[in-house]
Each structure stands twice: as structure tokens, then as C-alpha cells.
PDB file of N, CA and C in Angstrom:
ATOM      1  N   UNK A   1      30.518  -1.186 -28.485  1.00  0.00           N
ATOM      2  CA  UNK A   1      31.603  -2.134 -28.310  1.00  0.00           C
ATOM      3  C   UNK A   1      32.937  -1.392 -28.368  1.00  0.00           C
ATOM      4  N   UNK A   2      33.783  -1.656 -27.583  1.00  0.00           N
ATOM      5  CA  UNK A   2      35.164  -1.047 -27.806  1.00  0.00           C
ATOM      6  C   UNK A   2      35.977  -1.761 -28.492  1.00  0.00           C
ATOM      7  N   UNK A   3      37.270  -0.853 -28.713  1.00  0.00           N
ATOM      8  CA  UNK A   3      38.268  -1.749 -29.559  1.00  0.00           C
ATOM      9  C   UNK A   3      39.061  -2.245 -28.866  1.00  0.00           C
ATOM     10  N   UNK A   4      39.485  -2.927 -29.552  1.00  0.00           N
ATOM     11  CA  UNK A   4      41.053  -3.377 -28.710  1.00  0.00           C
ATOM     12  C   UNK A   4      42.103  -2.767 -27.984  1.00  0.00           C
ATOM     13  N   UNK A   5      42.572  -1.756 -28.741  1.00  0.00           N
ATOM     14  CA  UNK A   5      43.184  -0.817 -27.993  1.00  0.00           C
ATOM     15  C   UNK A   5      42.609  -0.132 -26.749  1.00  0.00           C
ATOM     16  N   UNK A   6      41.051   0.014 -26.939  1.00  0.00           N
ATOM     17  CA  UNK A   6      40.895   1.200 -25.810  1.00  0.00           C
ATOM     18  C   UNK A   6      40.406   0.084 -24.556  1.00  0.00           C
ATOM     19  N   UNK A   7      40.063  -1.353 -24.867  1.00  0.00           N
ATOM     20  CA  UNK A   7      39.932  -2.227 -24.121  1.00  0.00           C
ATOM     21  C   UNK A   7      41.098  -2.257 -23.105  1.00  0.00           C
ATOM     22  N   UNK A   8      42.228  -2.570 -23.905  1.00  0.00           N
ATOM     23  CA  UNK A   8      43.512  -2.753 -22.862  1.00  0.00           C
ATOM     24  C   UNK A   8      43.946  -1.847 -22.156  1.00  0.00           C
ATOM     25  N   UNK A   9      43.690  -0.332 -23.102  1.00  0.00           N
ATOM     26  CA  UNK A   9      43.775   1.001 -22.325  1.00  0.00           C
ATOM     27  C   UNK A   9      43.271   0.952 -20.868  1.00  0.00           C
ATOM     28  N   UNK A  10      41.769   1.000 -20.834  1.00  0.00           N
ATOM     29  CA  UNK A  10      41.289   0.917 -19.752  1.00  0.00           C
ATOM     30  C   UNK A  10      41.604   0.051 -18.538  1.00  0.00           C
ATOM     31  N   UNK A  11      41.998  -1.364 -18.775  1.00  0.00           N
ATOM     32  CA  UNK A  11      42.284  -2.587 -18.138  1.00  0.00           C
ATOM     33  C   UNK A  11      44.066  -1.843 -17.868  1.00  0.00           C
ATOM     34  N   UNK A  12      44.712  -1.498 -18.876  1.00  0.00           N
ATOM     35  CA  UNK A  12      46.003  -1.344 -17.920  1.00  0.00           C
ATOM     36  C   UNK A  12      45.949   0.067 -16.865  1.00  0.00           C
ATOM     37  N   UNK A  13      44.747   1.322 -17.289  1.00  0.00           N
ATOM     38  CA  UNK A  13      44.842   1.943 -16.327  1.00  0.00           C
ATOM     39  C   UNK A  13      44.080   1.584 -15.069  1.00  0.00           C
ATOM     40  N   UNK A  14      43.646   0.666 -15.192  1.00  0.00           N
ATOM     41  CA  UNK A  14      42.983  -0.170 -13.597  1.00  0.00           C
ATOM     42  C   UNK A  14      43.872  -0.934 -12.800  1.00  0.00           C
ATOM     43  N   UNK A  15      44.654  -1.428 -13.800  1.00  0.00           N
ATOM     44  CA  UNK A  15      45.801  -2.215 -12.887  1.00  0.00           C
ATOM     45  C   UNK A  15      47.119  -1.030 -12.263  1.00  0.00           C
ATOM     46  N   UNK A  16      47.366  -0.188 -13.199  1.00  0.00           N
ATOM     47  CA  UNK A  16      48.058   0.906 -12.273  1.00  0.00           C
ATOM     48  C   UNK A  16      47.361   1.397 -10.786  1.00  0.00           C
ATOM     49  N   UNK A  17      45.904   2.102 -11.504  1.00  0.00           N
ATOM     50  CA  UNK A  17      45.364   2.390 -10.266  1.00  0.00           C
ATOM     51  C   UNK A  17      45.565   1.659  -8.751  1.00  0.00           C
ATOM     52  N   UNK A  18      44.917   0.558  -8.973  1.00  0.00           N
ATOM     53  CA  UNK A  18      45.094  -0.390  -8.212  1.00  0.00           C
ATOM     54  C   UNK A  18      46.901  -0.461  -7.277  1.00  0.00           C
ATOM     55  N   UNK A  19      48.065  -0.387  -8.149  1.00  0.00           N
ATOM     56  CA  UNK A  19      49.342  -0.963  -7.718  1.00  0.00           C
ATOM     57  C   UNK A  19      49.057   0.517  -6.529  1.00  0.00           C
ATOM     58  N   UNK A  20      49.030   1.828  -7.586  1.00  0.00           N
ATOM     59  CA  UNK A  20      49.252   3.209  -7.102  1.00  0.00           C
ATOM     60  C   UNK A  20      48.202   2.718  -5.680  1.00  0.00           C
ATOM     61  N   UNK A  21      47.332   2.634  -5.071  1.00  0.00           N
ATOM     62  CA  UNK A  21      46.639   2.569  -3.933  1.00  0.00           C
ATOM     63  C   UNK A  21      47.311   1.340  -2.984  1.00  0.00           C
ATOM     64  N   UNK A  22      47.615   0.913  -3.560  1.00  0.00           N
ATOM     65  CA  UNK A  22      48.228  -0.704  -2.469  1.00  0.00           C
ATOM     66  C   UNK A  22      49.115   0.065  -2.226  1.00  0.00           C
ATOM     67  N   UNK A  23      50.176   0.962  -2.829  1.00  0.00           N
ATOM     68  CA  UNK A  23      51.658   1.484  -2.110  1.00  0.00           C
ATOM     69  C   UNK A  23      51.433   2.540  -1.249  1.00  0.00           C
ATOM     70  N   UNK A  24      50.090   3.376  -1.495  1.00  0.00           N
ATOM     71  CA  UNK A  24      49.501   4.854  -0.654  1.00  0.00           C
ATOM     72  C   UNK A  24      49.723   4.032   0.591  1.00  0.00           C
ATOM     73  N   UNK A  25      48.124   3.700   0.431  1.00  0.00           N
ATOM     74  CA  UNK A  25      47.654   2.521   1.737  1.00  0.00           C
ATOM     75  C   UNK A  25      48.326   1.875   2.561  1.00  0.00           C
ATOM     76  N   UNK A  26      48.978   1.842   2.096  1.00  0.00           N
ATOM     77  CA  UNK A  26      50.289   0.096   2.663  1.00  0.00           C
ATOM     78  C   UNK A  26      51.688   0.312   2.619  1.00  0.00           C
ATOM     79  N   UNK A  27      51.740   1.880   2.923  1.00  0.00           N
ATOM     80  CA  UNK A  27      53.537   2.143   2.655  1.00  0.00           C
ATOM     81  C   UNK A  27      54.464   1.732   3.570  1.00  0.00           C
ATOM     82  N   UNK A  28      53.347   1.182   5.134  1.00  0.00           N
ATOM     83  CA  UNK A  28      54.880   0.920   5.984  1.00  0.00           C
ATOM     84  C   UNK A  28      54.443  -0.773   6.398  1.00  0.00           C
ATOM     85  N   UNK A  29      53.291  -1.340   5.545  1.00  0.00           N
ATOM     86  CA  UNK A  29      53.469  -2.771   5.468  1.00  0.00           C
ATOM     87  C   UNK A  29      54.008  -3.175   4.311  1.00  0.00           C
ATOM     88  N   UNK A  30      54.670  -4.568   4.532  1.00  0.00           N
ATOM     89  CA  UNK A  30      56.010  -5.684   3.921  1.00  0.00           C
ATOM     90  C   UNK A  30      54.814  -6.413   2.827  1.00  0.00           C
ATOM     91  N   UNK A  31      54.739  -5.756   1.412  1.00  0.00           N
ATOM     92  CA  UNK A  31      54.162  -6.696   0.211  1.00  0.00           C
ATOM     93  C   UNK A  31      54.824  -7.431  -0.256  1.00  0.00           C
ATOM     94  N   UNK A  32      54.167  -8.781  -0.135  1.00  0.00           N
ATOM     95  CA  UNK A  32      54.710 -10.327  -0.935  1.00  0.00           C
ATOM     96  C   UNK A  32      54.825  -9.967  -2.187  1.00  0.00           C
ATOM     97  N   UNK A  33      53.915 -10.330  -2.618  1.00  0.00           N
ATOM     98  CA  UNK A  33      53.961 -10.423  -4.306  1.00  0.00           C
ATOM     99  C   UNK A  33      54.918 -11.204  -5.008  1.00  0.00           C
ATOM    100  N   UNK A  34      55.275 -12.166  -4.675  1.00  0.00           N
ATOM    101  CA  UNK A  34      55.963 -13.422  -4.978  1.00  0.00           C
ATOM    102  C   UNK A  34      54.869 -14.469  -6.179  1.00  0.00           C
ATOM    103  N   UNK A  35      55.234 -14.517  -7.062  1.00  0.00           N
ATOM    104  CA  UNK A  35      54.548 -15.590  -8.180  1.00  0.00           C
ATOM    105  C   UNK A  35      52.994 -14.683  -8.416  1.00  0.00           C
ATOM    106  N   UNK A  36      53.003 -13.516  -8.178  1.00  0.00           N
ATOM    107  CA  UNK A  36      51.025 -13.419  -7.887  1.00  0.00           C
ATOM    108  C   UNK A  36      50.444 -13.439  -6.435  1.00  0.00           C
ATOM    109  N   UNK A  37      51.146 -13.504  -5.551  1.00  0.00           N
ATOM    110  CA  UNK A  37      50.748 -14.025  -3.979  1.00  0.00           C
ATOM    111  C   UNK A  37      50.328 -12.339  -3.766  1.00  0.00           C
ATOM    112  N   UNK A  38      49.187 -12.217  -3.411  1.00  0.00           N
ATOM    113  CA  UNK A  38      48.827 -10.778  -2.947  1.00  0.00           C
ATOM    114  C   UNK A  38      48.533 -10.914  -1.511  1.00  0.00           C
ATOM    115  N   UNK A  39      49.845 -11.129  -1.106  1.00  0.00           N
ATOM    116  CA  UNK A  39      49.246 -11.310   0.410  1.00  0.00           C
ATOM    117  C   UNK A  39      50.307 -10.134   1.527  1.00  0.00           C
ATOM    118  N   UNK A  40      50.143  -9.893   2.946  1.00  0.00           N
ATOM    119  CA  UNK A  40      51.592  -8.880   3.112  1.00  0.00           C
ATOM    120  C   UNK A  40      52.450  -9.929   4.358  1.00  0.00           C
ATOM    121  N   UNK A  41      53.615  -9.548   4.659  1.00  0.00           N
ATOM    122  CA  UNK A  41      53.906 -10.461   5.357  1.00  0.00           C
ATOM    123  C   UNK A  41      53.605 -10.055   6.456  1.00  0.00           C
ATOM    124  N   UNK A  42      54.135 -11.231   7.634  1.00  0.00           N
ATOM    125  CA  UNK A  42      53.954 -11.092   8.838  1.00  0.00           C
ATOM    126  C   UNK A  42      55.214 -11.409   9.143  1.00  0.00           C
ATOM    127  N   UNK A  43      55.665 -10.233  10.203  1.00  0.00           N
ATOM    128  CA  UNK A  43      57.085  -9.927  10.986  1.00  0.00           C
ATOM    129  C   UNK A  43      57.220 -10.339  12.081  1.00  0.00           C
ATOM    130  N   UNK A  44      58.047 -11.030  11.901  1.00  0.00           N
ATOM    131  CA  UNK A  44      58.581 -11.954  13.720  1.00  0.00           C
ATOM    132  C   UNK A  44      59.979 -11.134  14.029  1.00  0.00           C
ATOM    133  N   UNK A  45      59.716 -10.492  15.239  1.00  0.00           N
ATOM    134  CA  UNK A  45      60.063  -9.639  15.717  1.00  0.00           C
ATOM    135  C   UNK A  45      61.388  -9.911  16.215  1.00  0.00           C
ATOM    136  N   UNK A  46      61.377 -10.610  16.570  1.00  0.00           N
ATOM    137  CA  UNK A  46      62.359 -11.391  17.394  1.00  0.00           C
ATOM    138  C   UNK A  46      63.404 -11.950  16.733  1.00  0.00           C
ATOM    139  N   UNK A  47      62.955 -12.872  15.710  1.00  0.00           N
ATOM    140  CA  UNK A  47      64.459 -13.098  14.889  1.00  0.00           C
ATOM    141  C   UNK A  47      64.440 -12.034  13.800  1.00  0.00           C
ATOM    142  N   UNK A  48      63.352 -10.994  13.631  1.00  0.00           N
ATOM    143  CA  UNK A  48      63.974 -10.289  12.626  1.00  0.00           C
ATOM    144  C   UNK A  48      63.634 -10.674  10.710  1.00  0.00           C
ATOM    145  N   UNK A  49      62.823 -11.691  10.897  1.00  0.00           N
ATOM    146  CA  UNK A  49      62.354 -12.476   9.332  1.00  0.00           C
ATOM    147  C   UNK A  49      60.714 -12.072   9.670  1.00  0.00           C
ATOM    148  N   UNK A  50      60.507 -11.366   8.256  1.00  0.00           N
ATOM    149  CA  UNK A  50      59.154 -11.889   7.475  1.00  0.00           C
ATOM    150  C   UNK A  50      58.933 -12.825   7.143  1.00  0.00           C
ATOM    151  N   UNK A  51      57.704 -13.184   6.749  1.00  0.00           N
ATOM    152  CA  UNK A  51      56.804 -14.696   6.514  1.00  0.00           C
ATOM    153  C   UNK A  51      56.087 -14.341   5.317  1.00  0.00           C
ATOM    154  N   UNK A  52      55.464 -14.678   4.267  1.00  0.00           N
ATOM    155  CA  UNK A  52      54.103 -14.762   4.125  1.00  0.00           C
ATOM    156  C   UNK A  52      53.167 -15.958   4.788  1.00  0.00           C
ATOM    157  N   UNK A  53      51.670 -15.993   4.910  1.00  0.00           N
ATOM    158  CA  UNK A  53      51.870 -17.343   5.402  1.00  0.00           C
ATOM    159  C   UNK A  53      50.752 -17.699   4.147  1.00  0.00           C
ATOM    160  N   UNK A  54      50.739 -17.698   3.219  1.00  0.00           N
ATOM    161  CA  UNK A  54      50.093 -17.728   2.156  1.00  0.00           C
ATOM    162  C   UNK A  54      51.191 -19.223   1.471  1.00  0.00           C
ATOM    163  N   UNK A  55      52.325 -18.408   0.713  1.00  0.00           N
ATOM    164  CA  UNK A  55      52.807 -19.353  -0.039  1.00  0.00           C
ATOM    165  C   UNK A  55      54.334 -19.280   0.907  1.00  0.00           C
ATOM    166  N   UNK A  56      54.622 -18.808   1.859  1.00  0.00           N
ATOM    167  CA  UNK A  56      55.642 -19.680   2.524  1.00  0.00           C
ATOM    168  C   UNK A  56      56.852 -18.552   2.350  1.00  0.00           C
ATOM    169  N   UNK A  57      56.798 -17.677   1.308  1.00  0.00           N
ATOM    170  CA  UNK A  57      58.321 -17.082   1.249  1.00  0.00           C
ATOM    171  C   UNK A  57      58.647 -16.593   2.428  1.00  0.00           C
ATOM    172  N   UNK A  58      60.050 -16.206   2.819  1.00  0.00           N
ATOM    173  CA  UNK A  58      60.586 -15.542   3.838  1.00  0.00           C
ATOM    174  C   UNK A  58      61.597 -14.649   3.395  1.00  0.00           C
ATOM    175  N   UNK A  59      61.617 -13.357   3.996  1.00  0.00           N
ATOM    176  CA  UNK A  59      62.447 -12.585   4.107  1.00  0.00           C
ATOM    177  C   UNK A  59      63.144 -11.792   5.332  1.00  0.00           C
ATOM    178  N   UNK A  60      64.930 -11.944   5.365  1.00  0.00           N
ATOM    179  CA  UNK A  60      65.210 -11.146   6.424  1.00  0.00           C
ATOM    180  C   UNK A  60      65.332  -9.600   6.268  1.00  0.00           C
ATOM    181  N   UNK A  61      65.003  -9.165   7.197  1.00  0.00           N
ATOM    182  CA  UNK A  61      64.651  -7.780   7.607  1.00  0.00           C
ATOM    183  C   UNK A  61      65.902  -7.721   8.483  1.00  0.00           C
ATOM    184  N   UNK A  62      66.460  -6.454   7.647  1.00  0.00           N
ATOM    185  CA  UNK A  62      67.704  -5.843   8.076  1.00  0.00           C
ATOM    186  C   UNK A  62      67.918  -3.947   9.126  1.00  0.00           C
TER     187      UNK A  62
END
């Protein structure tokens, strides 16, 4: 059984891992991450705004 400490140890170096590979992977796609939304956006080209189409946020792209 582990302890507490080395419990969370492990669990927070999984969640780094994890961030560290989504930014490798995914450096020239647009991450939501709005409230928890793990979703990436989608770019409309034309006016120049991201979407998610998950939970709705928008962002302009400058």
C-alpha cells in the first residue's frame, strides 16, 4: 500500500506528463481548456476567430 505522499507524488507526476505531451504533440494546434474542456479549437479562417465546439468559447486570432 502506498502513502499518501507518494500516492499524490505519482498522480501529480502523471498529470505533468500528460500537460508536457499535449504541448510536444499539439504545439501549432489552438488548446481550449476553458472550465476542464479538453477539447482544441477549430479556426475559421475567414473571419479570423476560433471556436471550440464543445462548450462554445471563442477566441480572436490576431
Amino acid at each position: 500500500m502506498l502513502s499518501r505522499a507518494t500516492t499524490s507524488a505519482v498522480a501529480h507526476r502523471a498529470s505533468s506528463m500528460r500537460r508536457m505531451r499535449r504541448r510536444a504533440f499539439n504545439a501549432n494546434r489552438l488548446y481550449c481548456a476553458t472550465n476542464g474542456c479538453t477539447s482544441f479549437l477549430v479556426v475559421d479562417e475567414i473571419g479570423q476567430v476560433a471556436h471550440c465546439e464543445i462548450c462554445g468559447y471563442s477566441r480572436r486570432l490576431s
